[in-house]
Protein backbone atom coordinates (compact mmCIF):
# COMPACT_ATOMS: atom_id res chain seq x y z
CA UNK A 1 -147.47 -66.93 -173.33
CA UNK A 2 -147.83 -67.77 -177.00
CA UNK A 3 -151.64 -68.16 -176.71
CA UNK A 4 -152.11 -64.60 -175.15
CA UNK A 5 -149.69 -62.94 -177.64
CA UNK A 6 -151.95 -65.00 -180.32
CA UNK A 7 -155.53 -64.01 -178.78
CA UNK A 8 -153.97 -60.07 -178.52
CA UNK A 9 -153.00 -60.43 -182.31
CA UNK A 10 -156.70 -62.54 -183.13
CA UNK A 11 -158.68 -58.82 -181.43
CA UNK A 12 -156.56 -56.42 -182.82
CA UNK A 13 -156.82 -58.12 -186.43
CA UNK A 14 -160.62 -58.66 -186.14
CA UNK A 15 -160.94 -55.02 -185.31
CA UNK A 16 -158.64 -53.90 -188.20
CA UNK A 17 -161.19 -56.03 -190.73
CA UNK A 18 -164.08 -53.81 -191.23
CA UNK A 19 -161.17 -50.76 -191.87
CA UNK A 20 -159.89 -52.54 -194.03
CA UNK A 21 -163.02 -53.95 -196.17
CA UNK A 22 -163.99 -50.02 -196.40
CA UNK A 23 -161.14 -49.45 -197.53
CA UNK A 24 -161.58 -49.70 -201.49
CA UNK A 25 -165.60 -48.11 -201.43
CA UNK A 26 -166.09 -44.74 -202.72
CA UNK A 27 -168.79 -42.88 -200.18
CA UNK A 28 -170.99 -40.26 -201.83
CA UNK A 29 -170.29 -36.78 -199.77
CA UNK A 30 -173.54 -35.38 -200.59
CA UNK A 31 -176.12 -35.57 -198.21
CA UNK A 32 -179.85 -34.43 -199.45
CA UNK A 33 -183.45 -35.53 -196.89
CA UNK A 34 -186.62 -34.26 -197.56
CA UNK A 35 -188.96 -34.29 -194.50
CA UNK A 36 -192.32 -33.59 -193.82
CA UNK A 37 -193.52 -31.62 -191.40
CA UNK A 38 -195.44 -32.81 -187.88
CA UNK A 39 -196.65 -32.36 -184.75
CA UNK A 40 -194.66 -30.96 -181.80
CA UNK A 41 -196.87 -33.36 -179.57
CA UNK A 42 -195.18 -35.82 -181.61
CA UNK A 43 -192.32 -38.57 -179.98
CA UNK A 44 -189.46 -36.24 -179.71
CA UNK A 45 -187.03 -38.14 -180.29
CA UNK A 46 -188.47 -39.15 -183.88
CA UNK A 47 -189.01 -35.01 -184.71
CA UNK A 48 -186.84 -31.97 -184.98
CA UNK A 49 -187.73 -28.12 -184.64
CA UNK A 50 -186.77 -25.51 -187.53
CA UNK A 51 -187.56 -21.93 -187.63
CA UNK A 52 -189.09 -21.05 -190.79
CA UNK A 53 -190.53 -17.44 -190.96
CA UNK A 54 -189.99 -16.60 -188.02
CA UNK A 55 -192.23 -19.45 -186.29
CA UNK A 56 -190.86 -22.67 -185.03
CA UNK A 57 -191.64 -25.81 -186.73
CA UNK A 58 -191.81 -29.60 -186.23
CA UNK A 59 -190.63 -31.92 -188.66
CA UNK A 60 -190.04 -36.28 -188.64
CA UNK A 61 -186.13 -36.94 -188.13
CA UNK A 62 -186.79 -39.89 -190.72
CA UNK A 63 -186.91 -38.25 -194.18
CA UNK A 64 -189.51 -38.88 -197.19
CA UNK A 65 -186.59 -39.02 -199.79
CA UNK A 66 -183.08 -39.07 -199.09
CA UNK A 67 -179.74 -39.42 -201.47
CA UNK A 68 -180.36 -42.93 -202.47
CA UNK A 69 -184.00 -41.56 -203.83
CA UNK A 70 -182.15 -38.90 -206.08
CA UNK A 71 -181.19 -39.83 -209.62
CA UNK A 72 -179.68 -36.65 -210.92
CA UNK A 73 -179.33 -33.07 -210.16
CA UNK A 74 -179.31 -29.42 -211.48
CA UNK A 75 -178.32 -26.01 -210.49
CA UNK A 76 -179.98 -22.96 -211.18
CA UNK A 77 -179.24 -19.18 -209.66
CA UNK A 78 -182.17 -18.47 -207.35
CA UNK A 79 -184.53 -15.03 -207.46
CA UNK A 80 -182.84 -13.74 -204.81
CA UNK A 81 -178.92 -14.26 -206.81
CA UNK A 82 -176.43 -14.55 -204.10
CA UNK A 83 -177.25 -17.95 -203.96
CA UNK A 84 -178.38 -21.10 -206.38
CA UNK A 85 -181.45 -23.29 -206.30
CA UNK A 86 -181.71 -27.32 -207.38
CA UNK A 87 -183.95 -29.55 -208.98
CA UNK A 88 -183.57 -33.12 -207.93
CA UNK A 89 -185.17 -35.69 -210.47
CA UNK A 90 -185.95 -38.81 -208.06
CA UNK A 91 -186.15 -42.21 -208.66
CA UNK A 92 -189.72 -44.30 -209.45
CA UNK A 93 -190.61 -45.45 -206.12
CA UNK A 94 -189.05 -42.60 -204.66
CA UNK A 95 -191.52 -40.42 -206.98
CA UNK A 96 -194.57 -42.80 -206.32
CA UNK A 97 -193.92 -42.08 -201.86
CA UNK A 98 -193.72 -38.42 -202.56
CA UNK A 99 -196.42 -38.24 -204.50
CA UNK A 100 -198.39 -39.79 -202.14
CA UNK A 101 -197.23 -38.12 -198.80
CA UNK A 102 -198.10 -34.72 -200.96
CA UNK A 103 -201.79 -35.58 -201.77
CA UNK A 104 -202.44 -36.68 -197.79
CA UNK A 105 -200.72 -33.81 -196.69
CA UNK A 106 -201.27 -30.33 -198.12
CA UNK A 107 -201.24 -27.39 -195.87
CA UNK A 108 -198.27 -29.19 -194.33
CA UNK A 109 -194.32 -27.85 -194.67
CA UNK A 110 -191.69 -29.79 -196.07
CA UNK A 111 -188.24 -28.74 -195.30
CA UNK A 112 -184.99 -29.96 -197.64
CA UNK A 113 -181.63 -30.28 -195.99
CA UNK A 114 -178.82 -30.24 -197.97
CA UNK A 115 -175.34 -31.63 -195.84
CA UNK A 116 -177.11 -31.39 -192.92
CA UNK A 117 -178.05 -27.82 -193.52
CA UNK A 118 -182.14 -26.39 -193.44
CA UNK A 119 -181.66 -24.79 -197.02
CA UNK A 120 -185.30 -24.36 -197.74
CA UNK A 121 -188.73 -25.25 -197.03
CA UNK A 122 -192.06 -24.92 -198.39
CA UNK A 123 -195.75 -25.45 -197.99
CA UNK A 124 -197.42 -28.23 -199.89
CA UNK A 125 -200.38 -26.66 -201.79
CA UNK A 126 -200.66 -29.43 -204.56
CA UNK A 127 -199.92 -33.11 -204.86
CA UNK A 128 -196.24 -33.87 -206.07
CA UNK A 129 -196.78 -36.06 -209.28
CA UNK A 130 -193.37 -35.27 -212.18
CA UNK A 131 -190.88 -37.19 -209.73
CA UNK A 132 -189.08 -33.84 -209.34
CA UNK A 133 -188.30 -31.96 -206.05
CA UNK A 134 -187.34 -28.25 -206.24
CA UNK A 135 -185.40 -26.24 -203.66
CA UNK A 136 -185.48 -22.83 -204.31
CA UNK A 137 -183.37 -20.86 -202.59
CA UNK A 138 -179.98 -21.48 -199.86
CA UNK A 139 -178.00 -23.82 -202.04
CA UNK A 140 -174.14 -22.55 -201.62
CA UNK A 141 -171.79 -23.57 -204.78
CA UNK A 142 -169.64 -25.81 -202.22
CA UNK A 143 -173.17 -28.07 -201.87
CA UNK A 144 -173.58 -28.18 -205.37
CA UNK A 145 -169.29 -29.30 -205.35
CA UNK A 146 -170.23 -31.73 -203.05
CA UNK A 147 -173.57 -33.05 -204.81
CA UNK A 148 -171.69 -33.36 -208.05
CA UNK A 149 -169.25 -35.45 -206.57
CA UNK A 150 -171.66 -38.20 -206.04
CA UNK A 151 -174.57 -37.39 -208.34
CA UNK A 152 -175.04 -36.67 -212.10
CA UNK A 153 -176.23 -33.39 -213.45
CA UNK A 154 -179.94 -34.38 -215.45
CA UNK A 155 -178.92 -35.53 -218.62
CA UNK A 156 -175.58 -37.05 -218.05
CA UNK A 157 -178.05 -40.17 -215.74
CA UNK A 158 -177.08 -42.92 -218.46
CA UNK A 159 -173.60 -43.82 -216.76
CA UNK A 160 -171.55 -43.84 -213.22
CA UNK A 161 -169.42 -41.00 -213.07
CA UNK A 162 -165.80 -41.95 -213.43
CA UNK A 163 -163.05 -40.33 -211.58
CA UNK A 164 -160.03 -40.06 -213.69
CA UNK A 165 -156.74 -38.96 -212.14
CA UNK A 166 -154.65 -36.49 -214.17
């Protein structure tokens, strides 16, 4: 009787573990992907459709640059004004990739998802070389809450962001 009370106590412990080695890491919220654009012939499982201008588009599930690739962020109000735009300064190797999925494909869309959310896209006419991604337009003020929770504004790179409580 002991040894099933002990086995039941050894499986509920082992899956309390990885709950509990979580426990103490700080996620980052903010969610950004850049991907390139494909063909709807393409493994569908690996692509996605969008609708951008009315026409429906294929892009790669697996993005170019994602959060890890970002280094810092900032905000700006877009042309249209009832929403904000961002430019996203990315990381070396991060900036080296883009640069180089930009020269071998213009005339292709890239779409940027912010939080899981389509916010803009935009044809590649020119090869991507200053490390820097712009998203124009569809950036709410609750993204750029969230993407300030886990990313630094450009110019504030040099340290982690503390949380203080007050």
């Amino acid at each position: 009787m002991q040894s099933r009370i002990a086995a039941v106590l050894m499986v509920f412990l082992a899956a309390l573990c990885p709950v509990v080695w979580a426990a103490g890491k700080a996620g980052n919220k903010a969610s950004v992907t850049v991907h390139m654009e494909t063909e709807s012939t393409d493994n569908p499982k690996m692509i996605f459709p969008q609708e951008i201008s009315g026409q429906t588009r294929y892009f790669r599930r697996v993005p170019e640059i994602n959060t890890k690739d970002v280094i810092s962020f900032s905000p700006f109000p877009s042309e249209a004004g009832d929403d904000y735009g961002v430019l996203f300064k990315l990381k070396d190797n991060a900036a080296r990739r883009l640069s180089a999925v930009t020269a071998a494909s213009q005339g292709r869309w890239l779409i940027t998802m912010i939080n899981g959310r389509g916010v803009d896209a935009v044809v590649i006419d020119k090869q991507i070389d200053d490390g820097m991604v712009v998203v124009w337009k569809g950036v709410s003020l609750a993204d750029i809450a969230v993407l300030d929770e886990g990313l630094p504004r450009i110019g504030a790179e040099g340290g982690k962001k503390k949380k203080t409580k007050e």
